[in-house]
PDB file of N, CA and C in Angstrom:
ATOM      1  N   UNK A   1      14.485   0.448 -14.537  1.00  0.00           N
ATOM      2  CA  UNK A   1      13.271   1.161 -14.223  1.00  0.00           C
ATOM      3  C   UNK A   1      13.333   1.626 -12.770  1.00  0.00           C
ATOM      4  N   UNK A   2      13.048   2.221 -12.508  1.00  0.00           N
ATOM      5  CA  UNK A   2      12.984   3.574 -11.065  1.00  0.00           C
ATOM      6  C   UNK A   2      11.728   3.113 -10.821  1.00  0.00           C
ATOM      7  N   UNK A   3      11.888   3.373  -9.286  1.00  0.00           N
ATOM      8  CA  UNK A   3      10.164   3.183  -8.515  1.00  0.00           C
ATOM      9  C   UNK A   3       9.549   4.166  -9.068  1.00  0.00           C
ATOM     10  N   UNK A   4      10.243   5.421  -9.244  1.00  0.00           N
ATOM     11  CA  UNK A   4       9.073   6.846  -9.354  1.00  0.00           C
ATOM     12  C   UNK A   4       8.388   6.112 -10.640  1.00  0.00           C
ATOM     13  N   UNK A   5       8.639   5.245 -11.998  1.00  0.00           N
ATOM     14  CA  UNK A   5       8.340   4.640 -13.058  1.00  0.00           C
ATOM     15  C   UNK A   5       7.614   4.095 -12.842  1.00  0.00           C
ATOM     16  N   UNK A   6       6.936   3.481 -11.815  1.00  0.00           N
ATOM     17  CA  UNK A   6       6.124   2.363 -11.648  1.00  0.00           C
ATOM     18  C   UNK A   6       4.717   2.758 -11.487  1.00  0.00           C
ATOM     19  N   UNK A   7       3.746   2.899 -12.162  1.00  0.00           N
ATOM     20  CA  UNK A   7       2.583   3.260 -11.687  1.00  0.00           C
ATOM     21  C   UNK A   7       2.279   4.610 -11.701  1.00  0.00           C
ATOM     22  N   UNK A   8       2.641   5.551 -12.586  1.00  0.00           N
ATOM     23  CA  UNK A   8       2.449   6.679 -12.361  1.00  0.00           C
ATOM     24  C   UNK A   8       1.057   7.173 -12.898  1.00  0.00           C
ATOM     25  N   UNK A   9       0.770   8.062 -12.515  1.00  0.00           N
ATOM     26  CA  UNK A   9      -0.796   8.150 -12.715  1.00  0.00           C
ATOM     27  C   UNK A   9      -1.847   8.133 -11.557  1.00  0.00           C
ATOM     28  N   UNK A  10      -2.928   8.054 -11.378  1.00  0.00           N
ATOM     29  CA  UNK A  10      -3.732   7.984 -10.273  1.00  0.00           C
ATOM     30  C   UNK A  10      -4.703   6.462 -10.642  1.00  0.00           C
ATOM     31  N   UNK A  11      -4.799   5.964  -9.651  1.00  0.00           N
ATOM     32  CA  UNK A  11      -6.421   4.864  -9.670  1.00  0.00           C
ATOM     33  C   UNK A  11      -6.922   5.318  -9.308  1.00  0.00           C
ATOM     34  N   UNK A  12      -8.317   4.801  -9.748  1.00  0.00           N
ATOM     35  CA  UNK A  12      -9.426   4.725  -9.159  1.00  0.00           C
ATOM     36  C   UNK A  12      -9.749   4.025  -8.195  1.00  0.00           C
ATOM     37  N   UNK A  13     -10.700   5.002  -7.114  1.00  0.00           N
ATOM     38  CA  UNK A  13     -10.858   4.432  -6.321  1.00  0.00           C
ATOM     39  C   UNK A  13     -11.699   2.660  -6.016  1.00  0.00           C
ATOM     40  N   UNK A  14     -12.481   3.071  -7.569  1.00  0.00           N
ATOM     41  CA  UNK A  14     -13.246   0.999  -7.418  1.00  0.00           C
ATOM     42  C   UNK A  14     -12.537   0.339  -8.336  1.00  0.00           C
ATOM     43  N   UNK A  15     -10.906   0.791  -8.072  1.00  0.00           N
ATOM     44  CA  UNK A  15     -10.370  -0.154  -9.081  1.00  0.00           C
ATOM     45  C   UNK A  15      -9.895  -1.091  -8.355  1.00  0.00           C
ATOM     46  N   UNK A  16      -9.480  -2.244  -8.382  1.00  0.00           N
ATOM     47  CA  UNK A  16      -9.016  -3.458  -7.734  1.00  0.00           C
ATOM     48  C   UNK A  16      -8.028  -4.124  -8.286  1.00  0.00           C
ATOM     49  N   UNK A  17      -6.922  -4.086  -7.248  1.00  0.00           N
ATOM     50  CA  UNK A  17      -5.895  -4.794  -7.886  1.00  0.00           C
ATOM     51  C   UNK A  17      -5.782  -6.340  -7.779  1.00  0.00           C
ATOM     52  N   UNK A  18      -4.862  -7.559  -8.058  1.00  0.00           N
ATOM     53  CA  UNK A  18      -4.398  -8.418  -7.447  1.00  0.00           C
ATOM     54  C   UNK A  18      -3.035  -8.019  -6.396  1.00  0.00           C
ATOM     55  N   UNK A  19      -2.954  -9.735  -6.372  1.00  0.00           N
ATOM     56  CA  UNK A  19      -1.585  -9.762  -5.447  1.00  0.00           C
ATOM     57  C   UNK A  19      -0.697  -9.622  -6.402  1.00  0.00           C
ATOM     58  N   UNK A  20      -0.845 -10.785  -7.210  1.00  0.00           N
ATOM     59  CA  UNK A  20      -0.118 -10.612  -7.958  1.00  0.00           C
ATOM     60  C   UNK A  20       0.444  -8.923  -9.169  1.00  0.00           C
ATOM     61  N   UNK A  21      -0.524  -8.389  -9.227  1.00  0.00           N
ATOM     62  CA  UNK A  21      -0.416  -7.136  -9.870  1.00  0.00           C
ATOM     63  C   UNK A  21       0.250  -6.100  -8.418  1.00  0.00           C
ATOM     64  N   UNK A  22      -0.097  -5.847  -7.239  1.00  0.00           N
ATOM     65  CA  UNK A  22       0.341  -5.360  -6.692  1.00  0.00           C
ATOM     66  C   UNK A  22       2.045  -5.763  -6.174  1.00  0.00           C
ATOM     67  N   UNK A  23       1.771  -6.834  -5.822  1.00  0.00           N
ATOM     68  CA  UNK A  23       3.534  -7.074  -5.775  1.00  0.00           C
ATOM     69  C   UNK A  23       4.580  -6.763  -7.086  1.00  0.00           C
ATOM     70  N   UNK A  24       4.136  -6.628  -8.249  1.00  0.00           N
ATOM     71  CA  UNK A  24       4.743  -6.560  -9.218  1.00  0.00           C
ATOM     72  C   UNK A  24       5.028  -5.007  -9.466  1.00  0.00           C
ATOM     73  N   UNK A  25       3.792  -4.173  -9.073  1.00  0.00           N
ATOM     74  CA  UNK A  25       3.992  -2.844  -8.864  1.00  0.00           C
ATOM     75  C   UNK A  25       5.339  -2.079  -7.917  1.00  0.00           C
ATOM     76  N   UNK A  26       5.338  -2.986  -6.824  1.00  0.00           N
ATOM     77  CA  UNK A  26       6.036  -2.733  -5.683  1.00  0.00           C
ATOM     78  C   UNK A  26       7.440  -3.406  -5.809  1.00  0.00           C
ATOM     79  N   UNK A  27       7.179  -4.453  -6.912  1.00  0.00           N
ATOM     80  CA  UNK A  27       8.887  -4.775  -6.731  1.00  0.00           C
ATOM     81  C   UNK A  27       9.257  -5.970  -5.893  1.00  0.00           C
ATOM     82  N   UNK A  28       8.202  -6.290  -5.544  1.00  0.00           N
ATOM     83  CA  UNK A  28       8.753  -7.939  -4.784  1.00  0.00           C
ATOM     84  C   UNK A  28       7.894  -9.000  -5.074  1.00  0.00           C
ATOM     85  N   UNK A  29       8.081  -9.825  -4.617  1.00  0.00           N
ATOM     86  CA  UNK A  29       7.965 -10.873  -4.456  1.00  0.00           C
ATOM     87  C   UNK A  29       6.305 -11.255  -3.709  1.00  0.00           C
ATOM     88  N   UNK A  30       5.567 -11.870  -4.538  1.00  0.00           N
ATOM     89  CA  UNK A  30       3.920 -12.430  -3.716  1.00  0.00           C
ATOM     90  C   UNK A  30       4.048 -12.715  -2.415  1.00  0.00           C
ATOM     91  N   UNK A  31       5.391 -12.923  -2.180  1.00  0.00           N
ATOM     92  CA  UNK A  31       5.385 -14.119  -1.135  1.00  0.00           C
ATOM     93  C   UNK A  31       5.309 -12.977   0.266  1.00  0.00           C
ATOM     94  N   UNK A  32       6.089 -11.731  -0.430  1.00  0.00           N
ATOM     95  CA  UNK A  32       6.713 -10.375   0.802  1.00  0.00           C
ATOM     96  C   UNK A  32       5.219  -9.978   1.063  1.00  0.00           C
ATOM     97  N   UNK A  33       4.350 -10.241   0.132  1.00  0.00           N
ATOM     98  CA  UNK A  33       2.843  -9.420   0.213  1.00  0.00           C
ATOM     99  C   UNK A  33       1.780 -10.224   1.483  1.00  0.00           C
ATOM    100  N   UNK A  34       1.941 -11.473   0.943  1.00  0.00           N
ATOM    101  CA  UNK A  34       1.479 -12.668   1.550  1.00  0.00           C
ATOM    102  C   UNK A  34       1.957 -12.181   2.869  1.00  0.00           C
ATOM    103  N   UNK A  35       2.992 -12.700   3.198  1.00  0.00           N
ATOM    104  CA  UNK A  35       3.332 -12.808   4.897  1.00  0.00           C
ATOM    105  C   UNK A  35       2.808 -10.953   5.769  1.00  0.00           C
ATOM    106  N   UNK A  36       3.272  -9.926   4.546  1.00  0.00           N
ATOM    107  CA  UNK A  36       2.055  -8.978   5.468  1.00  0.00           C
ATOM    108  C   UNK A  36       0.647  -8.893   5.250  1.00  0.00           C
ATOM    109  N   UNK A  37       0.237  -9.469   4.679  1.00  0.00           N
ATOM    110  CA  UNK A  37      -1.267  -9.975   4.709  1.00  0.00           C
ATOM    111  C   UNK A  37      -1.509 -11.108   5.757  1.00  0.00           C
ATOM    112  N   UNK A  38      -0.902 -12.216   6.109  1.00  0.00           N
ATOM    113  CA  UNK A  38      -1.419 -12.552   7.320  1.00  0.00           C
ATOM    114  C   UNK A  38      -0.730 -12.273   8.401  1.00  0.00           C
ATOM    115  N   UNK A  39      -0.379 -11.213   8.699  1.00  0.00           N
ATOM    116  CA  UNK A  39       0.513 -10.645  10.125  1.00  0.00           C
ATOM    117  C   UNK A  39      -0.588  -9.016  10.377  1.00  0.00           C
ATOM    118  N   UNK A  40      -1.684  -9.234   9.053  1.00  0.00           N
ATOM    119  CA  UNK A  40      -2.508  -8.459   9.320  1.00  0.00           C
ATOM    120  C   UNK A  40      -2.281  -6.740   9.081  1.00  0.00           C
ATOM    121  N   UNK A  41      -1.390  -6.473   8.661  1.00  0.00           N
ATOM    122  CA  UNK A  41      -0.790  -5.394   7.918  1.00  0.00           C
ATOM    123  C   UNK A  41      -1.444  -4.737   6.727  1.00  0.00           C
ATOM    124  N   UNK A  42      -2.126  -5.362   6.407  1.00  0.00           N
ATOM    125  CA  UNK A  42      -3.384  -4.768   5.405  1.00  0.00           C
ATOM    126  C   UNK A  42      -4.459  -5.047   5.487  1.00  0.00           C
ATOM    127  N   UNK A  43      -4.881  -3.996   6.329  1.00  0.00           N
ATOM    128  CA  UNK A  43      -6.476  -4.387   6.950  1.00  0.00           C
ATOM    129  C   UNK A  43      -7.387  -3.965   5.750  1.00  0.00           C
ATOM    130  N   UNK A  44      -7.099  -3.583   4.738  1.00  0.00           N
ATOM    131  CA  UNK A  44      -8.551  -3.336   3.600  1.00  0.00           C
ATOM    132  C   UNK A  44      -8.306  -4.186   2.878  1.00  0.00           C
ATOM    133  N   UNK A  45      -7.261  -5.245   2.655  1.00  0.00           N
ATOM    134  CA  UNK A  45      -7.246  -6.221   1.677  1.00  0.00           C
ATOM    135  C   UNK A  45      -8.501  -7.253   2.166  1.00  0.00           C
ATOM    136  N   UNK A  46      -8.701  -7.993   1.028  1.00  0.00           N
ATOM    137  CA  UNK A  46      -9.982  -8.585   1.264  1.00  0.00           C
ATOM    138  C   UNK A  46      -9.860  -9.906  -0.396  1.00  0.00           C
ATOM    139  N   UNK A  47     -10.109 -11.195   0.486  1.00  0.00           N
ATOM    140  CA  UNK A  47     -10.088 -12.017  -0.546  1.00  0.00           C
ATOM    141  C   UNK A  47     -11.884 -12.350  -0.954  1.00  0.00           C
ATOM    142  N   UNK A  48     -11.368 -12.667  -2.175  1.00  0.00           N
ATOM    143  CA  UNK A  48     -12.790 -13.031  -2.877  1.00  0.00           C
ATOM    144  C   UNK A  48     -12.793 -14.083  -3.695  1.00  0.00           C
ATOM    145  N   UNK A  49     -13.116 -15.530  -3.250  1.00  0.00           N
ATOM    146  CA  UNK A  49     -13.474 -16.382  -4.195  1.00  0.00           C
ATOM    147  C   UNK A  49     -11.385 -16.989  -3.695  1.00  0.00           C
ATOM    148  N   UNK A  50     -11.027 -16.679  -3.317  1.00  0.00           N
ATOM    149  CA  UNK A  50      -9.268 -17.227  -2.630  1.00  0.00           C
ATOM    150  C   UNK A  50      -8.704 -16.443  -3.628  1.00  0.00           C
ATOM    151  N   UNK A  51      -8.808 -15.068  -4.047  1.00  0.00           N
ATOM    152  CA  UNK A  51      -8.046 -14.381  -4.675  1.00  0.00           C
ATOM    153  C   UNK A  51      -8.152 -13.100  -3.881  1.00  0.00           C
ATOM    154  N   UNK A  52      -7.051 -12.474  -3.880  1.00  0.00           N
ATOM    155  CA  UNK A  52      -6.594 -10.736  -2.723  1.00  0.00           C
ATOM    156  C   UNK A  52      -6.924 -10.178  -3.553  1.00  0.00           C
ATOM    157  N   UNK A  53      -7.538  -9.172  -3.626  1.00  0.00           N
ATOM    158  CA  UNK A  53      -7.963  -7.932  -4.059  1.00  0.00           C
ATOM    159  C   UNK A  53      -7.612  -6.798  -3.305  1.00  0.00           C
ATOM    160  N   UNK A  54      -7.305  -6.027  -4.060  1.00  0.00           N
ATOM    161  CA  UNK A  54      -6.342  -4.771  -3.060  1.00  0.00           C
ATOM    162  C   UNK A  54      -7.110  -3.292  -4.167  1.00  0.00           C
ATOM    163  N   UNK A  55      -6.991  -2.004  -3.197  1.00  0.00           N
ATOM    164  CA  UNK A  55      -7.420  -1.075  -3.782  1.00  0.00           C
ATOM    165  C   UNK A  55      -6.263  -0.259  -4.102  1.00  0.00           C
ATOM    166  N   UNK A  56      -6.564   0.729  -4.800  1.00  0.00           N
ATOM    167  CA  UNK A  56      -5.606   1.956  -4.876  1.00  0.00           C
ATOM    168  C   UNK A  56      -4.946   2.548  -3.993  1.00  0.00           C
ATOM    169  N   UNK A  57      -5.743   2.701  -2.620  1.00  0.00           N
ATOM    170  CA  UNK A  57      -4.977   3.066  -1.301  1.00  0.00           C
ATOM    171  C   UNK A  57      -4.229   1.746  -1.000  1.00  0.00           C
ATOM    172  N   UNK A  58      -4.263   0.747  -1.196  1.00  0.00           N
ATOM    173  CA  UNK A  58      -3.960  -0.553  -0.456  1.00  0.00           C
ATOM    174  C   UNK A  58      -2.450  -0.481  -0.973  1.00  0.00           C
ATOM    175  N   UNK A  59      -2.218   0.046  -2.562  1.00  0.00           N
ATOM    176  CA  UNK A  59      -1.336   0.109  -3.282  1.00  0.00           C
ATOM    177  C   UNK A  59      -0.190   0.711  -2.789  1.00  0.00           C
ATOM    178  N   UNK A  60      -0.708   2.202  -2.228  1.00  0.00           N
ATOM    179  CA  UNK A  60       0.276   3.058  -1.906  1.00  0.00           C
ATOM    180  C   UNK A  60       0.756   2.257  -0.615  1.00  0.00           C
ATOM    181  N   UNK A  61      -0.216   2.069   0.076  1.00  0.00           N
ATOM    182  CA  UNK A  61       0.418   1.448   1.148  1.00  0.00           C
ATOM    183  C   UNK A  61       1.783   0.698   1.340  1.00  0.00           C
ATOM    184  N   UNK A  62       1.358  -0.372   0.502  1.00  0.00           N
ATOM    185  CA  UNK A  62       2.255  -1.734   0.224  1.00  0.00           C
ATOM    186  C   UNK A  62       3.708  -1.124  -0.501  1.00  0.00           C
ATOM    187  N   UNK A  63       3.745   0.042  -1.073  1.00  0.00           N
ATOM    188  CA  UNK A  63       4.787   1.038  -1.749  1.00  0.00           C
ATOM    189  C   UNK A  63       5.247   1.453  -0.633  1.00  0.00           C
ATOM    190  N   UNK A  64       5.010   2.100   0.441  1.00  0.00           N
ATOM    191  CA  UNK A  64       5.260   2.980   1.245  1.00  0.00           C
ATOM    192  C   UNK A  64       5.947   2.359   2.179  1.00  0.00           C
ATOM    193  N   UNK A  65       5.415   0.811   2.726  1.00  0.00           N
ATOM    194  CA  UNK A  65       5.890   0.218   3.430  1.00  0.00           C
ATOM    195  C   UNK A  65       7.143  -0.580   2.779  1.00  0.00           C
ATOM    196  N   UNK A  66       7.251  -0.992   1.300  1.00  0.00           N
ATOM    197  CA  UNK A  66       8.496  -1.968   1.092  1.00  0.00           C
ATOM    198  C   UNK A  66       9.416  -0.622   1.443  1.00  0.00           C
ATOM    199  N   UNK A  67       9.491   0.894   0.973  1.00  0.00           N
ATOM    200  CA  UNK A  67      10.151   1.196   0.442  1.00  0.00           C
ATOM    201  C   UNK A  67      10.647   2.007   2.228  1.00  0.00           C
ATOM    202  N   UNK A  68       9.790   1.946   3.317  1.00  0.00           N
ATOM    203  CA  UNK A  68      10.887   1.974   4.453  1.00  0.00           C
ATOM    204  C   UNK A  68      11.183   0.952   4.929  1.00  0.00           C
ATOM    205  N   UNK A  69      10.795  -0.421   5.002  1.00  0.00           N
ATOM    206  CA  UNK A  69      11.814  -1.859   4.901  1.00  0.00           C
ATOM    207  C   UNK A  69      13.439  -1.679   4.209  1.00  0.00           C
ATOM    208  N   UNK A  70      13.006  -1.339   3.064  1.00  0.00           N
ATOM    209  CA  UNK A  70      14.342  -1.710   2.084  1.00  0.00           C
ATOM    210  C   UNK A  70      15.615   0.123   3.041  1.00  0.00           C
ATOM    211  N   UNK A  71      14.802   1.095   2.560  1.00  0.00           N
ATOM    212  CA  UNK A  71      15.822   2.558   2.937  1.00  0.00           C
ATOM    213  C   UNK A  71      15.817   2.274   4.359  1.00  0.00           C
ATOM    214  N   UNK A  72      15.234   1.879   5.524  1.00  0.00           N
ATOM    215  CA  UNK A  72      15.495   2.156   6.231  1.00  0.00           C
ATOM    216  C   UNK A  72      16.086   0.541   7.283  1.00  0.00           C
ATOM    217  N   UNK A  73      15.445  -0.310   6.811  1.00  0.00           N
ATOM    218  CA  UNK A  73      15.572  -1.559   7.700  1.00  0.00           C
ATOM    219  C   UNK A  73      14.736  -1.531   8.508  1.00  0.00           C
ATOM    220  N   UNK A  74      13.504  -1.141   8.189  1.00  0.00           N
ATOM    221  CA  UNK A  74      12.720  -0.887   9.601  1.00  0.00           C
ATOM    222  C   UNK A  74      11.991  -2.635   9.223  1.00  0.00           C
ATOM    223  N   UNK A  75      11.407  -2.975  10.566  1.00  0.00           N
ATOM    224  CA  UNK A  75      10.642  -4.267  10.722  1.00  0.00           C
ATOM    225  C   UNK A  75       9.549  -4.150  10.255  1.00  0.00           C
ATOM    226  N   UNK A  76       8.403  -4.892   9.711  1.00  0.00           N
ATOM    227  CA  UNK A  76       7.407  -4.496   8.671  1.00  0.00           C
ATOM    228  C   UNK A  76       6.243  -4.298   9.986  1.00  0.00           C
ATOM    229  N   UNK A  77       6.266  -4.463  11.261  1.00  0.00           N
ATOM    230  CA  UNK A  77       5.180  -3.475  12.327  1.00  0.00           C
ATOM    231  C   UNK A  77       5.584  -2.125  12.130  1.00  0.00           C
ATOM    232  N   UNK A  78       6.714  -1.974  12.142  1.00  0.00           N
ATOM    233  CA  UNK A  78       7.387  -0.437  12.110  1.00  0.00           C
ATOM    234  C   UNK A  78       6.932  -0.122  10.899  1.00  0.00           C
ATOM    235  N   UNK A  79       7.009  -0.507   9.943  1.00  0.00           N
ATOM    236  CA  UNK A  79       6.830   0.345   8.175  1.00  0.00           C
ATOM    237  C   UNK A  79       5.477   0.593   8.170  1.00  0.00           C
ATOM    238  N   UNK A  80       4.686  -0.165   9.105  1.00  0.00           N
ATOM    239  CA  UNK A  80       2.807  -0.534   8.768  1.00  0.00           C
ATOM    240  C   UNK A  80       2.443   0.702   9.862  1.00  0.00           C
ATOM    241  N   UNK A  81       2.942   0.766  10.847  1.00  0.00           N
ATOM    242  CA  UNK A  81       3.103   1.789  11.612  1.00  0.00           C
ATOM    243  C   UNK A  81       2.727   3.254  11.339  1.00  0.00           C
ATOM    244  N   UNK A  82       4.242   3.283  10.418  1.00  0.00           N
ATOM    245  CA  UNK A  82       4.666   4.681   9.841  1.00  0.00           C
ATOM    246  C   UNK A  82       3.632   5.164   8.574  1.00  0.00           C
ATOM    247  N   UNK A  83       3.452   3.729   7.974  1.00  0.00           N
ATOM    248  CA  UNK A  83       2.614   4.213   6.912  1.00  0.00           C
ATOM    249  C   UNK A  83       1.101   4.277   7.051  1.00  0.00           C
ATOM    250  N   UNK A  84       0.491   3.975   8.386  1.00  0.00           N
ATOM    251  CA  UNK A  84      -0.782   4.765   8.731  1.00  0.00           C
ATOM    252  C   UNK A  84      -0.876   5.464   9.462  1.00  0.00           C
ATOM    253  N   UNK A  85       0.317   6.338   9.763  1.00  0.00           N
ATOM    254  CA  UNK A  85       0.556   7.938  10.259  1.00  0.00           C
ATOM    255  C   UNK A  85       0.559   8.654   8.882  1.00  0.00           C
ATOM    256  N   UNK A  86       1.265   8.090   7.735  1.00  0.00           N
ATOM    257  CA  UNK A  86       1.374   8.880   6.369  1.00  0.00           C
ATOM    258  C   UNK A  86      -0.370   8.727   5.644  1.00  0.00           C
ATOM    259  N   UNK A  87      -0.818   7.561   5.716  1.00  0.00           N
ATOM    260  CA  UNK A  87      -2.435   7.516   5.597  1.00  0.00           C
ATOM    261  C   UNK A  87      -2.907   8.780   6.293  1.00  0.00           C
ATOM    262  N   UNK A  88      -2.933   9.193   7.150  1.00  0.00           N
ATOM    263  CA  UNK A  88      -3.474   9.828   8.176  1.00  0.00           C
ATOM    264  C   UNK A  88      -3.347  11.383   8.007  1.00  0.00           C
ATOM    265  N   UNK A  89      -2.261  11.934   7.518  1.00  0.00           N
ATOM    266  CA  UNK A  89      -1.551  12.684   7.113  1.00  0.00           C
ATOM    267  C   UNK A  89      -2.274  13.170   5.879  1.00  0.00           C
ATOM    268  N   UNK A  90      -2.777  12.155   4.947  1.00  0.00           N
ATOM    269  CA  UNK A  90      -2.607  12.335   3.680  1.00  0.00           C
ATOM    270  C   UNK A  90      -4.242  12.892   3.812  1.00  0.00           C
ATOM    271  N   UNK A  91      -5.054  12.380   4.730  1.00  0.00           N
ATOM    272  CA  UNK A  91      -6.529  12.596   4.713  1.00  0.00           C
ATOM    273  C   UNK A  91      -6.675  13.811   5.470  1.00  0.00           C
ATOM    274  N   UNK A  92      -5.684  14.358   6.544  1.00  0.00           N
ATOM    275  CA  UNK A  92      -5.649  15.233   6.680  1.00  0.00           C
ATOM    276  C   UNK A  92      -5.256  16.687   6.090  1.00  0.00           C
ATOM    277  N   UNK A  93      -4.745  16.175   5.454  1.00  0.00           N
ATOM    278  CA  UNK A  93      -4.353  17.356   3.666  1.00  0.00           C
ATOM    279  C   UNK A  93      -5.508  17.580   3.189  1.00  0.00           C
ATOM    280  N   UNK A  94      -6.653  16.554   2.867  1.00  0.00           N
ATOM    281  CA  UNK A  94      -7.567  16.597   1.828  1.00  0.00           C
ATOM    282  C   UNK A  94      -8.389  16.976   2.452  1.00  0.00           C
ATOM    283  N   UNK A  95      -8.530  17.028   3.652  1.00  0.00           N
ATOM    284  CA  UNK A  95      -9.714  17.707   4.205  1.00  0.00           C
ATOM    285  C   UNK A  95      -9.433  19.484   4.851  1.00  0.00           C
ATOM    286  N   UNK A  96      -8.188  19.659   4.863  1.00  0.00           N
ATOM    287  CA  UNK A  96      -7.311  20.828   4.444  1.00  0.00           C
ATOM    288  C   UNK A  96      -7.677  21.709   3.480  1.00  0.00           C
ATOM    289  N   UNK A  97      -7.597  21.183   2.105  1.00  0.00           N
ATOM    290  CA  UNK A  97      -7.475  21.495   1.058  1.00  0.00           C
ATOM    291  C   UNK A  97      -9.312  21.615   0.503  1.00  0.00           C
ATOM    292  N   UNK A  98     -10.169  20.946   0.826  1.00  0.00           N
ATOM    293  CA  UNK A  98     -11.495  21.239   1.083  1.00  0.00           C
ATOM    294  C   UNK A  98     -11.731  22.103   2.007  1.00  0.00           C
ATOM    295  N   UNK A  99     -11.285  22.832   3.058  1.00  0.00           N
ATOM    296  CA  UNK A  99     -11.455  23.373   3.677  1.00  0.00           C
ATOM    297  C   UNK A  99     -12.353  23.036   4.754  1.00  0.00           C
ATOM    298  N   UNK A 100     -11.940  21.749   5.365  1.00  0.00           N
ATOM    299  CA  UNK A 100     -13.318  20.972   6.071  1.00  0.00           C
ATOM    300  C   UNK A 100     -12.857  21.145   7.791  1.00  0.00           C
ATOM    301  N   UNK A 101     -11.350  21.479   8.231  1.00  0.00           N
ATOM    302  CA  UNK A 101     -10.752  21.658   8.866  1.00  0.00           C
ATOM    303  C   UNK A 101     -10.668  22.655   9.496  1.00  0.00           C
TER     304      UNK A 101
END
């Protein structure tokens, strides 16, 4: 199975993932999710009741970042980095594309 395989489709935005469902999306390990969850790398994750709940953006995120760890070797400040310049990017399209810009 290919990453492009994984998840294709769109969420919703009040959809909520786990850890466990999100790491499985992404291809690793709870444990890779865990340690950037407390190094603070996912600032919209949010536990409830001692379970992570993650959103649809939280998703791409956690995608975006294994996948310049693994291609590039970057350190996971660097991937968290890069991938809320690509956040940033991406909201700047949509407000582009609304013509709000």
């Amino acid at each position: 199975m290919r990453d492009d395989d994984i998840l294709s489709g769109s969420l919703m935005e009040d959809t909520w993932l786990t850890l466990e469902q999100v790491a499985a999306a992404c291809m690793v390990e709870p444990a890779w999710l865990t340690r950037h969850i407390e190094e603070g790398l996912f600032p919209d994750a949010e536990s409830m009741a001692g379970t992570w709940r993650f959103s649809g953006v939280s998703l791409l995120r956690a995608r975006r970042m294994r996948q310049l760890e693994r291609d590039f070797e970057a350190v996971p400040e660097l991937a968290a980095l890069v991938a809320d310049l690509l956040e940033e990017m991406d909201i700047l399209r949509a407000q582009i594309r609304r013509g709000m810009v």
